[in-house]
Protein backbone atom coordinates (compact mmCIF):
# COMPACT_ATOMS: atom_id res chain seq x y z
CA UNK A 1 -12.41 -12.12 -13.40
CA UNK A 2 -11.78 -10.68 -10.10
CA UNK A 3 -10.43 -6.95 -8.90
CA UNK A 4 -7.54 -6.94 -6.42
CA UNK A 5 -5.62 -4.17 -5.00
CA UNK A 6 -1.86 -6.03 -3.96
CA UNK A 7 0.04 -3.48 -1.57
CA UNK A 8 3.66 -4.17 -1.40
CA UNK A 9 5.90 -2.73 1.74
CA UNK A 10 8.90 -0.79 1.55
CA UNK A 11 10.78 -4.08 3.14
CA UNK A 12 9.63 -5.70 -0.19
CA UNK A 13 10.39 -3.35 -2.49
CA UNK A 14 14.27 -2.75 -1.57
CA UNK A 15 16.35 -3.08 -4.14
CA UNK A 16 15.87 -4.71 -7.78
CA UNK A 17 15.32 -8.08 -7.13
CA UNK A 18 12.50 -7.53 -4.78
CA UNK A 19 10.85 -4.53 -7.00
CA UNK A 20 11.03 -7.24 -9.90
CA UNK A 21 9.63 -10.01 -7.38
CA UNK A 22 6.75 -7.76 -6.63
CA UNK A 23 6.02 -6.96 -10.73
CA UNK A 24 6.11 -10.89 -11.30
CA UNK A 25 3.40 -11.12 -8.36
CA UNK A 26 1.62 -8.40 -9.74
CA UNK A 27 1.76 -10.17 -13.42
CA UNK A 28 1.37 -13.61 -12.26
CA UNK A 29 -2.61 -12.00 -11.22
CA UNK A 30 -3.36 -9.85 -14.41
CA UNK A 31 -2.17 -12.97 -16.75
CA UNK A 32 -4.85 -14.93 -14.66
CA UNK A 33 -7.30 -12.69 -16.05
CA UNK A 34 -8.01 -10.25 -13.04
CA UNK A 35 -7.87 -6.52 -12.76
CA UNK A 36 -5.00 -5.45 -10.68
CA UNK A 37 -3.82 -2.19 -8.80
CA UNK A 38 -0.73 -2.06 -6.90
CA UNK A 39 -0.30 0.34 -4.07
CA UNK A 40 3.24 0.29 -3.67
CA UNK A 41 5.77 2.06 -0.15
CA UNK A 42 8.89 3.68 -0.55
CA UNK A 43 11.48 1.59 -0.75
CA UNK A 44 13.45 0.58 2.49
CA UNK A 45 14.38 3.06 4.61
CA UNK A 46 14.24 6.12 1.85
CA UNK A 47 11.64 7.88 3.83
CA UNK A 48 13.75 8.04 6.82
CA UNK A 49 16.43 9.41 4.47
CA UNK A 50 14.24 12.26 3.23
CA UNK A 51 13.51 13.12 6.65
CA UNK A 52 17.07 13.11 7.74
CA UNK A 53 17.33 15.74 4.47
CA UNK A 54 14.80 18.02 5.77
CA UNK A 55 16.13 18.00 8.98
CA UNK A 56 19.48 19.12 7.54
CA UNK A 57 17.58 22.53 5.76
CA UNK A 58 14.93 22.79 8.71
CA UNK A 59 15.38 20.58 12.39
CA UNK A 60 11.73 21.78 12.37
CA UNK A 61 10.61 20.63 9.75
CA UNK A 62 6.44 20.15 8.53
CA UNK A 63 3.98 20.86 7.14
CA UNK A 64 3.01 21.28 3.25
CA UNK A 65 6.96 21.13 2.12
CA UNK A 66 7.67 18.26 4.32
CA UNK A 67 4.38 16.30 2.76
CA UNK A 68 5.43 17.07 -0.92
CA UNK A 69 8.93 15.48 0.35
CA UNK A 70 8.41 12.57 1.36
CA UNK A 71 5.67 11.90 -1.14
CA UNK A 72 8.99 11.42 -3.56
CA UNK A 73 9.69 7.79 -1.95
CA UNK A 74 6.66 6.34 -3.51
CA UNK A 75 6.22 7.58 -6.53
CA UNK A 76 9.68 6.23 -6.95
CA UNK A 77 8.91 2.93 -6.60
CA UNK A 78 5.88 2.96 -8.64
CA UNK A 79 7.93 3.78 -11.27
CA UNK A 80 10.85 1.89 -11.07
CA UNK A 81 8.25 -1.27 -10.61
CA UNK A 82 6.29 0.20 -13.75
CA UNK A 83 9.67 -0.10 -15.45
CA UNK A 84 9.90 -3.70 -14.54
CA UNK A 85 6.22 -4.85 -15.56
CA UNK A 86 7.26 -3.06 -18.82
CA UNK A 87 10.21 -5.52 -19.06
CA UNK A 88 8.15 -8.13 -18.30
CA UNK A 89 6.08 -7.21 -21.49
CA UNK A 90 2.90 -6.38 -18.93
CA UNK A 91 0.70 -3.31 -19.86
CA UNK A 92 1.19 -0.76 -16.90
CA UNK A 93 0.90 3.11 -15.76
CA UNK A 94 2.14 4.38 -12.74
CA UNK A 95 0.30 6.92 -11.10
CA UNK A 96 1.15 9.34 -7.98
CA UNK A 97 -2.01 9.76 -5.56
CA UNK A 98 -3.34 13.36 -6.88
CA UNK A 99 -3.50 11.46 -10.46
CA UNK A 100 -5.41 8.44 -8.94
CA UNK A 101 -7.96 10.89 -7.67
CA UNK A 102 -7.03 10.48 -3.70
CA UNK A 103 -8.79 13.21 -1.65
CA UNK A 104 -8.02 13.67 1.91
CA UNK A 105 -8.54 16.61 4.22
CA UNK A 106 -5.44 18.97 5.03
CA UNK A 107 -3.59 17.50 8.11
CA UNK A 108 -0.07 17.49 6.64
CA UNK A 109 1.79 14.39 8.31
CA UNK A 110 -1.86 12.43 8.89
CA UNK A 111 -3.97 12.80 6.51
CA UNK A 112 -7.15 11.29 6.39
CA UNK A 113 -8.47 9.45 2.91
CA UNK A 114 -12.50 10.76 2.44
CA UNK A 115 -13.20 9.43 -0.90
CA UNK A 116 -11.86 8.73 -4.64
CA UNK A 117 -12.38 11.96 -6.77
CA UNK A 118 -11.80 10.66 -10.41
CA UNK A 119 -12.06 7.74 -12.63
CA UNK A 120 -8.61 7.61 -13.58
CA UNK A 121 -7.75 4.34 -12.33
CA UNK A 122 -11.31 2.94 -13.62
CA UNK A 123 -10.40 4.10 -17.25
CA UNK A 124 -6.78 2.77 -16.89
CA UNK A 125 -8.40 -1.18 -15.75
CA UNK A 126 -10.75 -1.10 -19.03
CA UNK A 127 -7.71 -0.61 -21.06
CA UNK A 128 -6.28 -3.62 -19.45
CA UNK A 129 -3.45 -1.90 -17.49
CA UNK A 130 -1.98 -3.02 -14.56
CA UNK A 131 -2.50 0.96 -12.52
CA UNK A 132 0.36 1.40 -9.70
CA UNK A 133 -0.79 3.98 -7.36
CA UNK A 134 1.94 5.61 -4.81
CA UNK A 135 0.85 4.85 -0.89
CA UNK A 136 0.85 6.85 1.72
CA UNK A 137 -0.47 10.03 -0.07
CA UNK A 138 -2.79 12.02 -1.61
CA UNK A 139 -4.49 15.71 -2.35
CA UNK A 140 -6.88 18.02 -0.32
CA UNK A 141 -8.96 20.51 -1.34
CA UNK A 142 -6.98 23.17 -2.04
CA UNK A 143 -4.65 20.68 -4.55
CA UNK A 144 -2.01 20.35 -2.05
CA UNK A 145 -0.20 16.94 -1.75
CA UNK A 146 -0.51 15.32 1.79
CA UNK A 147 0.87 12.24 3.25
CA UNK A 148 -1.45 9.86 5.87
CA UNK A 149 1.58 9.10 8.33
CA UNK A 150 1.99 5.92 10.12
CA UNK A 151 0.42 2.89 7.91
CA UNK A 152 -0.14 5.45 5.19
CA UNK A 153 0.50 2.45 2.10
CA UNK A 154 -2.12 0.12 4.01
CA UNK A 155 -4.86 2.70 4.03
CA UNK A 156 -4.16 3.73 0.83
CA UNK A 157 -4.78 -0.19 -0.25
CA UNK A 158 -7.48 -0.55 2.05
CA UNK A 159 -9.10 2.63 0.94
CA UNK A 160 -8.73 1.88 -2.78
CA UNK A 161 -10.16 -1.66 -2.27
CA UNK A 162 -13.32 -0.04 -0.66
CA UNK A 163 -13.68 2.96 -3.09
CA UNK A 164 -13.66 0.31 -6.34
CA UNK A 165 -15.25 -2.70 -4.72
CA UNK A 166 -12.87 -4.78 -5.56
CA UNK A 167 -12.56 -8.78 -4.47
CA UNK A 168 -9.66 -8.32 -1.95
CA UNK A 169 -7.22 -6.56 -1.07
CA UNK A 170 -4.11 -8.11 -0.77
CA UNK A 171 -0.89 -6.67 1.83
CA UNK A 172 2.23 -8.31 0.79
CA UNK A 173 4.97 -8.27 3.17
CA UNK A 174 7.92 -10.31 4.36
CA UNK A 175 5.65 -12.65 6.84
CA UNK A 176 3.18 -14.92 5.67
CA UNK A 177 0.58 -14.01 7.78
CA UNK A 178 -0.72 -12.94 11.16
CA UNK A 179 0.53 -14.70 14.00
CA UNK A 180 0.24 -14.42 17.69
CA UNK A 181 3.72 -13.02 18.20
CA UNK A 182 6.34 -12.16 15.71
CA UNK A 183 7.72 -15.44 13.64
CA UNK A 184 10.95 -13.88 13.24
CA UNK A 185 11.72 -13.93 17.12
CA UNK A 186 9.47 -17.03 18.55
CA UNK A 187 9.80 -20.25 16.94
CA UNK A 188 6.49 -21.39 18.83
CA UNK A 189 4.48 -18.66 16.79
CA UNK A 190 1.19 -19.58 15.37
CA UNK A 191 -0.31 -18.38 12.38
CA UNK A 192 -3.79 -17.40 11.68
CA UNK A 193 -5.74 -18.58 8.69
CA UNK A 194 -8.53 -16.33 9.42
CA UNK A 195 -8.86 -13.19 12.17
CA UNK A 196 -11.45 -11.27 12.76
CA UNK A 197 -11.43 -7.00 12.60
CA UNK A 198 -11.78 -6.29 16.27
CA UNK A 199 -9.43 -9.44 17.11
CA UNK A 200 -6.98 -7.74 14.54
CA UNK A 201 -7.33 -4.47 15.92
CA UNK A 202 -6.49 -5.19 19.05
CA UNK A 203 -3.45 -6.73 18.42
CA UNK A 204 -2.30 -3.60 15.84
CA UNK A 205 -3.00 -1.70 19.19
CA UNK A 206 -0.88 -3.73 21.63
CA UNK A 207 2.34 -3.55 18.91
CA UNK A 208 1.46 -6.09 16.37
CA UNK A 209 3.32 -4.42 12.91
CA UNK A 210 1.95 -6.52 10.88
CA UNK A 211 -1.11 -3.76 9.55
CA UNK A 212 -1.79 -0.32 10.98
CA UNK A 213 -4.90 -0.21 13.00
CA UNK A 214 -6.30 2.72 10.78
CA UNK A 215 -6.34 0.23 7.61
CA UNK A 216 -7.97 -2.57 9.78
CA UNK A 217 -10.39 0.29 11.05
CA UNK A 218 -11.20 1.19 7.08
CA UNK A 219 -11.77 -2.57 6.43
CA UNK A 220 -14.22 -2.90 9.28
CA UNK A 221 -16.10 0.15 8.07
CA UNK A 222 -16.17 -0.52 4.39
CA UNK A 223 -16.24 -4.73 4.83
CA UNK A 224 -13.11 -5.07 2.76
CA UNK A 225 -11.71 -8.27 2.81
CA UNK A 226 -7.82 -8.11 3.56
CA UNK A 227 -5.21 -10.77 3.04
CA UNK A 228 -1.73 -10.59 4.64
CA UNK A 229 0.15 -12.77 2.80
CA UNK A 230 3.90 -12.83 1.66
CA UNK A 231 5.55 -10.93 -0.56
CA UNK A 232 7.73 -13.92 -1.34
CA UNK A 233 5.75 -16.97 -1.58
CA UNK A 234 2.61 -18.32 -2.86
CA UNK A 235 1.48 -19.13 0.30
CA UNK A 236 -1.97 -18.43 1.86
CA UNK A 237 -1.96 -15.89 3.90
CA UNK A 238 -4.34 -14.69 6.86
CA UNK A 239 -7.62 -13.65 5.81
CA UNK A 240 -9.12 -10.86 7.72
CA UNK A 241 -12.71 -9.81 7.69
């Protein structure tokens, strides 16, 4: 049995087909026997479209009330993916990041992730659930709800995969892999099969969008093993360690 943390993008997640492509992904792992947590985005473009709702009350908008906002998106989609691993007869609980003990210090917009603060999601594997935990947030001290900005999902995953040791962490999105440049406007592109951190973080740096160099920087530190693979296909993706 192996422990994987599978962290689907909002590009994956948009509308019912993919959320129920994602919860056959996620299924297709715990029926293999593994212990699995999801770290799911908002779906789409839905945070965009909370901002553009704040901006309507406040063009100023940020801070505490702007974090507890646009924390909405993902708890969302944990949800409505919850939903479909419960139609899928799978055993699942959805959890926001307060509940799956997230602790970050107080920089509303950018949070930073300093450790796991419960055993929630620990307690919800032995009972053989499938735990979905909302990206992209979590709580500080004072039990406020903050959001990690840019790459916020990936450093969740990356994060959670550190903080419970488990085998790999896995970033689903709607490439295969890592290339040199982007597939989807070079037909010459080449794909990785394996990539080193500092190779990967210099190409987050020069524009690559493929993960957030804060994630690859959490991977280096913690030696978390990271897969970019597709949401899509069971393809092998680009292993990065």
């Amino acid at each position: 049995m192996a422990r994987f943390v599978v962290k689907f993008g909002g590009s994956s997640l948009a509308d019912a087909r993919k959320i129920y492509l994602a919860a056959r992904k996620l299924a297709a792992l715990h029926r293999a026997g593994n212990e699995v947590i999801g770290v799911l985005s908002a779906q789409g473009s839905s945070t965009d479209a909370l901002l553009a709702r704040a901006k309507e009350i406040d063009p100023d908008c940020h801070g505490r009330e702007l974090d507890m906002l646009l924390s909405t998106g993902e708890i969302c989609s944990v949800s409505l993916c919850a939903m479909a691993l419960e139609r899928l007869k799978m055993p699942v609980i959805s959890l926001c990041g307060w509940q799956a003990g997230i602790f970050t210090d107080n920089i509303y917009g950018s949070a930073n992730v300093k450790a796991l603060c419960n055993d929630r999601i620990e307690q919800e594997l032995k009972k053989g659930n499938i735990v979905l935990v909302a990206g992209f947030q979590g709580v500080d001290v004072y039990e406020n709800i903050t959001t990690l900005g840019r790459g916020g999902s990936d450093t969740t995953a990356v994060a959670l995969a550190a903080f419970l040791h488990a085998d790999r962490c896995l970033i689903c999105t709607d490439v295969d892999g890592v290339y040199d440049k982007d597939p989807r406007k070079f037909s010459d592109a080449v794909k990785f099969n394996r990539i080193g951190y500092n190779e990967m973080l210099t190409l987050s740096r020069s524009g690559a969008k493929v993960l957030h160099d804060r994630c690859v920087e959490l991977g280096k530190k913690y030696a978390v093993t990271i897969e970019v693979c597709s949401s899509f296909h069971d393809t092998p993706g680009t292993i990065v360690n």
